[in-house]
C-alpha atoms as a PDB file:
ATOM      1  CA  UNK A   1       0.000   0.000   0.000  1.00  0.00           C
ATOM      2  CA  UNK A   2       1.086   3.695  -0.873  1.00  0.00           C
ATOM      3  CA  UNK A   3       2.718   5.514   2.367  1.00  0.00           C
ATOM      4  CA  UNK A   4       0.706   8.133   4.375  1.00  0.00           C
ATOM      5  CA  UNK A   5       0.820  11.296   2.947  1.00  0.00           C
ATOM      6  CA  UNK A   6      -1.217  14.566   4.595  1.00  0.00           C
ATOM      7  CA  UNK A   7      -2.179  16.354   1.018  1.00  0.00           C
ATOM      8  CA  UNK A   8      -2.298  20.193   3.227  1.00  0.00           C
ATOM      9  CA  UNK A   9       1.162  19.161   5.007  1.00  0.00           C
ATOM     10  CA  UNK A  10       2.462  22.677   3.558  1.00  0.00           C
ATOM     11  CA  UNK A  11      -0.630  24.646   4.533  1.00  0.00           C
ATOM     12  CA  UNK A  12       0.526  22.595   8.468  1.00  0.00           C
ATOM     13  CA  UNK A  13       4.254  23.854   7.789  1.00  0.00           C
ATOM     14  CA  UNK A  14       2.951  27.639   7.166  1.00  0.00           C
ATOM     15  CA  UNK A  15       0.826  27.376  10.427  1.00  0.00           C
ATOM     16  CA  UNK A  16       3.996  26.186  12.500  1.00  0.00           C
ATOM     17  CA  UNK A  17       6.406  28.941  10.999  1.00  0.00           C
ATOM     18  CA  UNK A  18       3.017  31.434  11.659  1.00  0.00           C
ATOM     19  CA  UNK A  19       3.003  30.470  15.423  1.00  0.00           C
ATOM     20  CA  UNK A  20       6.701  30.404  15.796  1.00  0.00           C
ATOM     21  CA  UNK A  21       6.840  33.981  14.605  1.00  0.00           C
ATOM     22  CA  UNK A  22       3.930  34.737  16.972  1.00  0.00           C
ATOM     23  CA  UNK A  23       5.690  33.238  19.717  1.00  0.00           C
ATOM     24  CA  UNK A  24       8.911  35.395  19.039  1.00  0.00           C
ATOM     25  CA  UNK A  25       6.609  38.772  18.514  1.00  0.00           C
ATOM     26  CA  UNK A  26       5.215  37.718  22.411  1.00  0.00           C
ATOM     27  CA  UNK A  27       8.494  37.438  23.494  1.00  0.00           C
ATOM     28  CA  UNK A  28       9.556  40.615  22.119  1.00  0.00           C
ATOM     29  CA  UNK A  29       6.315  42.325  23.190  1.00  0.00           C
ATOM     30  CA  UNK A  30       7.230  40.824  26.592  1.00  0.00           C
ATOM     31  CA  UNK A  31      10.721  42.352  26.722  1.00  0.00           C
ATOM     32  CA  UNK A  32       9.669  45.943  25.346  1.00  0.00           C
ATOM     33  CA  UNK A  33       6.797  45.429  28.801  1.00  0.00           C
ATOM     34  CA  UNK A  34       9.597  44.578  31.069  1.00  0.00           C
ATOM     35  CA  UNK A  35      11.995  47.069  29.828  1.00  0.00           C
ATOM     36  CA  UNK A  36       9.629  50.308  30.336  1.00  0.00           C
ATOM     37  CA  UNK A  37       8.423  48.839  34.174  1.00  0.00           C
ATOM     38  CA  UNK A  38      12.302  48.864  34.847  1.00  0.00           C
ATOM     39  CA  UNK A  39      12.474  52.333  33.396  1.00  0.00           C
ATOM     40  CA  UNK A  40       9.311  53.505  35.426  1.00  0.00           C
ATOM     41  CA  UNK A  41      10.613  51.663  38.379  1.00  0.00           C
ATOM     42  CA  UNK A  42      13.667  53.557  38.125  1.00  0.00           C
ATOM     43  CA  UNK A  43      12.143  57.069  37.537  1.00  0.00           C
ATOM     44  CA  UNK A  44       9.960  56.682  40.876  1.00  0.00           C
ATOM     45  CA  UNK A  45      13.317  55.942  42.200  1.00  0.00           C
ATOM     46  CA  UNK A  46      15.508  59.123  40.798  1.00  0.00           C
ATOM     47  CA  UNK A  47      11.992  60.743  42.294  1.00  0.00           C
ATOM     48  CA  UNK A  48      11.928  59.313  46.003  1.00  0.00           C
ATOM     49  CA  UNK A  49      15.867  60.320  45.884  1.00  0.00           C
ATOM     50  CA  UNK A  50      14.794  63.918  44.856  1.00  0.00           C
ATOM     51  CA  UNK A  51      12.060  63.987  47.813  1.00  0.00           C
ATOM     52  CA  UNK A  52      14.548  62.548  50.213  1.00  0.00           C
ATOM     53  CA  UNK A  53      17.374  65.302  48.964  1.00  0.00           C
ATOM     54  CA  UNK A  54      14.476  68.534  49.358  1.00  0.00           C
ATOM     55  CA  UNK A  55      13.765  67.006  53.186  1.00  0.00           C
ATOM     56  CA  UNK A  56      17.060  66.904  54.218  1.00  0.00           C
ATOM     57  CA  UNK A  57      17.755  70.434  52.189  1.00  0.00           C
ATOM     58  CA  UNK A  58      14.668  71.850  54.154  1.00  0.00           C
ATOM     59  CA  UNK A  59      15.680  70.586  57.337  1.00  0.00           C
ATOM     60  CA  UNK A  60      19.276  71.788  57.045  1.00  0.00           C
ATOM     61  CA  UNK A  61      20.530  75.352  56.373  1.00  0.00           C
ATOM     62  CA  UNK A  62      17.954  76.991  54.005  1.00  0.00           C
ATOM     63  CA  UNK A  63      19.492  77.178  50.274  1.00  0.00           C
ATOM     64  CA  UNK A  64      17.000  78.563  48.566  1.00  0.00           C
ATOM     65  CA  UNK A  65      18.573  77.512  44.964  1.00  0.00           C
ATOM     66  CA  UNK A  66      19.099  74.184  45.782  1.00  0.00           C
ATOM     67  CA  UNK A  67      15.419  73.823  47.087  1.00  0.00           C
ATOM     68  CA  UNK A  68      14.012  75.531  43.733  1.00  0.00           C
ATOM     69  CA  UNK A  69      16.135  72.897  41.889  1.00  0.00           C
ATOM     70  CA  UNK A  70      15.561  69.966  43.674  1.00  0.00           C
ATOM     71  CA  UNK A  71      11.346  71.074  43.696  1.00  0.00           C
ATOM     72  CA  UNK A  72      12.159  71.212  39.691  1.00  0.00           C
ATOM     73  CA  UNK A  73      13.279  67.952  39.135  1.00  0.00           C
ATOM     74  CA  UNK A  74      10.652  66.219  41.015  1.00  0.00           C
ATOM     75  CA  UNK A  75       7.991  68.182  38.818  1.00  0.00           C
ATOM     76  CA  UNK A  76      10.213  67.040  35.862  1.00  0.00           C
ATOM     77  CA  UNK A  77      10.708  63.176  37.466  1.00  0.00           C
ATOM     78  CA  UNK A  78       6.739  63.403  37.953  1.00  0.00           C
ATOM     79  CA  UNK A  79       5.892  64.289  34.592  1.00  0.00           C
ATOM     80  CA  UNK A  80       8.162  61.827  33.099  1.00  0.00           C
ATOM     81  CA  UNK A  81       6.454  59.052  35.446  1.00  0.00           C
ATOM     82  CA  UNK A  82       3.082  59.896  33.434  1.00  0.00           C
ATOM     83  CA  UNK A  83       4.813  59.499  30.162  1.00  0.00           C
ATOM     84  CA  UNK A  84       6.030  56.239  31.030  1.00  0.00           C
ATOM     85  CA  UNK A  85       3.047  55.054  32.697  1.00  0.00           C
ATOM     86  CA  UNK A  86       1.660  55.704  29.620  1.00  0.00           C
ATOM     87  CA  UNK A  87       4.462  53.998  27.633  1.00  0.00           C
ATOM     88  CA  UNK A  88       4.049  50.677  29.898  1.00  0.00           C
ATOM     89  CA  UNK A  89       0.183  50.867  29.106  1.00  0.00           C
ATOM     90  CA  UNK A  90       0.669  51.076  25.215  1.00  0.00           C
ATOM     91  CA  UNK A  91       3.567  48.315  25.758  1.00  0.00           C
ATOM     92  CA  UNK A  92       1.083  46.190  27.639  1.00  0.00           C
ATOM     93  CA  UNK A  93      -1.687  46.544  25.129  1.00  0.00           C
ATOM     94  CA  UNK A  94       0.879  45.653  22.128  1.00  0.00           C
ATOM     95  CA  UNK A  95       1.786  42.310  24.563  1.00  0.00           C
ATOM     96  CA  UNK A  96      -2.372  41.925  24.843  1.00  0.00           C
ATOM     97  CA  UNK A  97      -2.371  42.098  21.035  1.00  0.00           C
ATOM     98  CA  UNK A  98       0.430  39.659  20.585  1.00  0.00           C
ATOM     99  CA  UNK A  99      -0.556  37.264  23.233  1.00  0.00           C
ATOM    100  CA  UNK A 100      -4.173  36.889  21.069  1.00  0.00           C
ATOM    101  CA  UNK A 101      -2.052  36.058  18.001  1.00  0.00           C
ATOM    102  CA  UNK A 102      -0.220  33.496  19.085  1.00  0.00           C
ATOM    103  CA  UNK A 103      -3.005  32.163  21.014  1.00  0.00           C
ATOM    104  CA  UNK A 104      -5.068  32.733  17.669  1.00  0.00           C
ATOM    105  CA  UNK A 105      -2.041  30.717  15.816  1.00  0.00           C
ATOM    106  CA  UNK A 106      -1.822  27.849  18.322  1.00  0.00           C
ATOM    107  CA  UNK A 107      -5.490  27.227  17.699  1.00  0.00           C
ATOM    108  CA  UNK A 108      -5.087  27.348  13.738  1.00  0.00           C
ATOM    109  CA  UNK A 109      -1.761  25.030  14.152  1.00  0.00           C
ATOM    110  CA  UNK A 110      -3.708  22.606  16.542  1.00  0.00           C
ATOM    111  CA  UNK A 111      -6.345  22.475  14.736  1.00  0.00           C
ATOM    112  CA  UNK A 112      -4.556  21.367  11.577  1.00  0.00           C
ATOM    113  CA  UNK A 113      -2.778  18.629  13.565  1.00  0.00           C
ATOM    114  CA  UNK A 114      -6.384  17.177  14.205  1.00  0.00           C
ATOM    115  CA  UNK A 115      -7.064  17.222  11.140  1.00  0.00           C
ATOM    116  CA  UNK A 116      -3.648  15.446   9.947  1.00  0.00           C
ATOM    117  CA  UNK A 117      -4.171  12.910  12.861  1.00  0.00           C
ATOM    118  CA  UNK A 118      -7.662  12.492  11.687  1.00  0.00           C
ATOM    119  CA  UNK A 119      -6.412  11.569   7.975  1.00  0.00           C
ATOM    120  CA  UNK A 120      -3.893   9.252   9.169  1.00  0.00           C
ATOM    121  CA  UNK A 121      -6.647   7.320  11.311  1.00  0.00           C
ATOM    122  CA  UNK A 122      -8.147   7.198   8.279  1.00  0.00           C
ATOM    123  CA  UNK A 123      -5.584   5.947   6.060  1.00  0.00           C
ATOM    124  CA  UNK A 124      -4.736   3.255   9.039  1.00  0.00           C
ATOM    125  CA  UNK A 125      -8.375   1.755   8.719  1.00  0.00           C
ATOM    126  CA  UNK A 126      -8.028   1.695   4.733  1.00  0.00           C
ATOM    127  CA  UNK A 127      -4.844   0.121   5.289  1.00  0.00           C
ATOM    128  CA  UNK A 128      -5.788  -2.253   7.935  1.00  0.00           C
ATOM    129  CA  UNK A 129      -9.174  -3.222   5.390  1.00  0.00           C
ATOM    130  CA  UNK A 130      -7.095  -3.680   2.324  1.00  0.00           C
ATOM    131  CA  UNK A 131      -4.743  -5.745   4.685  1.00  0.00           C
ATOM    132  CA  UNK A 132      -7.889  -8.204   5.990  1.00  0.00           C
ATOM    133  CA  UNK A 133      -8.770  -8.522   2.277  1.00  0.00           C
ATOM    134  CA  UNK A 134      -5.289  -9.862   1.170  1.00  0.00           C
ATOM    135  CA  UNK A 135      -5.095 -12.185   3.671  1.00  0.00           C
ATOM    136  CA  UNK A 136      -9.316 -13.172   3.080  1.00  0.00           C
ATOM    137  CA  UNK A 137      -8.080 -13.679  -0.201  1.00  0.00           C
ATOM    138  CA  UNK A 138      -4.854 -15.885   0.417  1.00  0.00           C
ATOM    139  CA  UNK A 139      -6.962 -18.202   2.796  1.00  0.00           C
ATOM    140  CA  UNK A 140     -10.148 -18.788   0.369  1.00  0.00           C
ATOM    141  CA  UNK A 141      -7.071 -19.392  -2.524  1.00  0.00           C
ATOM    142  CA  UNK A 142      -5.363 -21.346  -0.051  1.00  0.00           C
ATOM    143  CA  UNK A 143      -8.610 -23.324   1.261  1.00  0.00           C
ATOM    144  CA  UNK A 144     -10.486 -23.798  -2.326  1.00  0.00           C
ATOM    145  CA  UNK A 145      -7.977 -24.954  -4.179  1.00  0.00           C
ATOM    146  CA  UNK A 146      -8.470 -28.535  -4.406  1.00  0.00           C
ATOM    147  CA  UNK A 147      -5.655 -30.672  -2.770  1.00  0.00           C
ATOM    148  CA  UNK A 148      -3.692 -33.610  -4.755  1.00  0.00           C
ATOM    149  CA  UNK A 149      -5.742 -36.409  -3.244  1.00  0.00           C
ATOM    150  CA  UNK A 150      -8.702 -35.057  -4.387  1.00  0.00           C
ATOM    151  CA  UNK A 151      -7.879 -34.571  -7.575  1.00  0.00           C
ATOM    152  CA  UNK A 152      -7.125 -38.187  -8.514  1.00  0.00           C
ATOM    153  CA  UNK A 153     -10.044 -39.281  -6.763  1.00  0.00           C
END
């Protein structure tokens, strides 16, 4: 009997290189998420350190400068936290949007192994027939086939 052979085995292929592509766009997504906490974690941090510095500078001799600066930077740290809050939201959406892909490609990719594992239970229960009939067929040859004895008889 012919071998198995899956006639939409490309169409499977595309669906595997489709999902591994999703799967690296996650990851990516995933990173660019990390990467903007650690830089909003980091601002809040350059922003407590500017707080800290203006209580100790109040607390201390009064430099008036200093305190103006110091007031500056935390209005500058504070804007820059909503920018990046903003900038982890929009990277968290994007690893939303990427998560549904791949999930969305997993499904497709599945869903052609089914239907690749259905074809090939298919093919075994052809094969497994065709087999019963061969050997049907060797036994009734084998059985009605009159023997020597018989035949001179």
């Amino acid at each position: 009997m012919k071998k198995f052979r899956y006639s939409m085995e490309n169409l499977l292929q595309v669906k595997k290189k489709l999902e591994d592509q999703a799967k690296i766009a996650y990851g990516m997504a995933r990173l660019r998420l990390t990467r903007e906490e650690e830089k909003l974690e980091q601002l809040k941090q350059r922003k407590d350190g500017y707080e800290n510095e203006l209580r100790s500078l109040r607390s201390a001799k009064l430099d008036i400068l200093k305190i103006k600066q110091c007031e500056q930077a935390i209005n500058v740290m504070q804007l820059s936290i909503k920018q990046q809050i903003t900038a982890v939201k929009n990277a968290a959406h994007r690893l939303e949007i990427s998560r549904i892909r791949l999930s969305d490609a997993m499904v497709e990719r599945k869903t052609q192994e089914r239907l690749k594992e259905k074809a090939f239970d298919e093919y075994m229960l052809e094969f497994d027939a065709e087999e019963r009939k061969e050997v049907d067929e060797l036994n009734s040859f084998n059985y009605s086939k009159p023997t020597l004895d018989e035949e001179d008889r």
